[in-house]
Protein backbone atom coordinates (compact mmCIF):
# COMPACT_ATOMS: atom_id res chain seq x y z
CA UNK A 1 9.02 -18.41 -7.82
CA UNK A 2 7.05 -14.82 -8.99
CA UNK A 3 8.93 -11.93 -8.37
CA UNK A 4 6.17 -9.98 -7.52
CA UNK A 5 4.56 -12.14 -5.24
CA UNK A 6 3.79 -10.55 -1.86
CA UNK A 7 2.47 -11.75 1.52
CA UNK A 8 0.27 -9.43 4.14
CA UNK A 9 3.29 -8.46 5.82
CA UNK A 10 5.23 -6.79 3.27
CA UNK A 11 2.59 -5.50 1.81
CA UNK A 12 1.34 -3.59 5.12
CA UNK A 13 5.60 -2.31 4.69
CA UNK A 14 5.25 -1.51 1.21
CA UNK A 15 2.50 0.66 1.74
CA UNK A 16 3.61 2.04 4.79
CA UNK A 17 6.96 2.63 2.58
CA UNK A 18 4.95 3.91 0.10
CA UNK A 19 3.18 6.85 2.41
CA UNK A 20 6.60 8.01 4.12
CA UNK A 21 8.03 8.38 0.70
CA UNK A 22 4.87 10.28 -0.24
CA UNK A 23 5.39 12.91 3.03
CA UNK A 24 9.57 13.00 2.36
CA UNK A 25 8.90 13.83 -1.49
CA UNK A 26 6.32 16.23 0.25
CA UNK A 27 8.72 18.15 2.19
CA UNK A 28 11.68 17.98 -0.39
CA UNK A 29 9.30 19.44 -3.07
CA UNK A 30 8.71 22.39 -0.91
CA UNK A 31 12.22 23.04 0.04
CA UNK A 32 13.86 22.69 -3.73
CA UNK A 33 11.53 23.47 -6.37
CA UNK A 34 11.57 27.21 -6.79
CA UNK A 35 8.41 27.17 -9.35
CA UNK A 36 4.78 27.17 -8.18
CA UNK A 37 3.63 25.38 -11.25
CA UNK A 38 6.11 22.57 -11.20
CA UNK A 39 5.90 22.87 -6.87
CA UNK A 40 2.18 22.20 -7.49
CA UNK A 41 2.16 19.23 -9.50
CA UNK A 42 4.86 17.30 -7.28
CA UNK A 43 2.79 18.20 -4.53
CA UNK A 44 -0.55 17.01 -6.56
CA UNK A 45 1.35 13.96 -7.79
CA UNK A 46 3.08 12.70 -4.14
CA UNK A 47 -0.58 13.73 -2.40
CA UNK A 48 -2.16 11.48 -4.71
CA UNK A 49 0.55 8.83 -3.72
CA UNK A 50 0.05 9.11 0.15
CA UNK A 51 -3.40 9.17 -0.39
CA UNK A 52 -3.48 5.57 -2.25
CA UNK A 53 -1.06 3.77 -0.54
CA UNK A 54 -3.07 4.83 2.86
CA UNK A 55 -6.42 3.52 0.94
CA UNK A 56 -5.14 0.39 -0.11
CA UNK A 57 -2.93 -0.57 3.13
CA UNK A 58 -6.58 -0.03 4.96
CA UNK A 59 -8.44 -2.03 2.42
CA UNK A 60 -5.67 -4.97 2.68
CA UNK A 61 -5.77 -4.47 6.74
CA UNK A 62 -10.04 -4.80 6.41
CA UNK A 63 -9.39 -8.16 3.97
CA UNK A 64 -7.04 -9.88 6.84
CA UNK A 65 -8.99 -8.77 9.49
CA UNK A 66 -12.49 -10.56 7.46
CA UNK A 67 -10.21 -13.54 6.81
CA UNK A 68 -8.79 -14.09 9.98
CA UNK A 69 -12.90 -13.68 11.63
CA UNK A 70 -13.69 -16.13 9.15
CA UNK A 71 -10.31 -18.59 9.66
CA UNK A 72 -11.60 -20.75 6.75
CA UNK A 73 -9.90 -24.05 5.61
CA UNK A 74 -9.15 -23.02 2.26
CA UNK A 75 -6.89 -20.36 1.18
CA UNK A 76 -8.42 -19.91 -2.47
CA UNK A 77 -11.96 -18.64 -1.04
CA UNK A 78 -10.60 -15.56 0.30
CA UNK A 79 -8.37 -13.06 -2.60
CA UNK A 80 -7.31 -9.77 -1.00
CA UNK A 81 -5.38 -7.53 -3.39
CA UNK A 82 -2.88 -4.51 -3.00
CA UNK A 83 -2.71 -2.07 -6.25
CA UNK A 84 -3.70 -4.91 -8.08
CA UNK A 85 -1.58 -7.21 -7.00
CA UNK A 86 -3.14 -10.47 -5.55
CA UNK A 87 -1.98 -11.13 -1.93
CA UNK A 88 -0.60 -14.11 -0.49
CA UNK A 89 -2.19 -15.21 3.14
CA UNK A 90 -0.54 -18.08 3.89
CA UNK A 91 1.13 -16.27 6.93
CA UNK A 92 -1.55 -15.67 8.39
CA UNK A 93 -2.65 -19.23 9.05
CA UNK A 94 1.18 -20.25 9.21
């Protein structure tokens, strides 16, 4: 078994993990860090995170949605990926 195999499903929650860390890291970077410098980057570095995860969970979401209109017969004609990780759609036709 791979480790890092993922279905649809928890990839959607992965990435939907992924952006509500993003907005908590948000708000505790504003609260805590006293620096502008430092308070910039987190915020640069957690807006950036959001920002992918939300791209990615909408790309994966547009891949289902195209395989599902399609419902082909073979699950090896149709790859989606999320951050480079290739996606497993067997639920889908489960």
């Amino acid at each position: 078994m791979d480790l890092f195999s993922l279905d649809s499903e928890s990839a959607k929650n992965l990435g939907l993990g992924a952006i509500a860390l993003s907005v908590v890291g948000l708000l505790l970077v504003l609260k805590f860090v006293k620096s502008l410098v430092s308070k910039l980057l987190f915020l640069a570095i957690f807006g950036v995170l959001g920002y992918l995860s939300f791209n990615q969970r909408d790309a994966l979401a547009i891949c289902i949605a195209k395989f599902e209109a399609v419902a082909p017969s073979d699950l090896s004609t149709t790859s989606c990926t999320f951050f480079g990780q290739k996606i497993s759609l067997k639920s889908i036709t489960e």
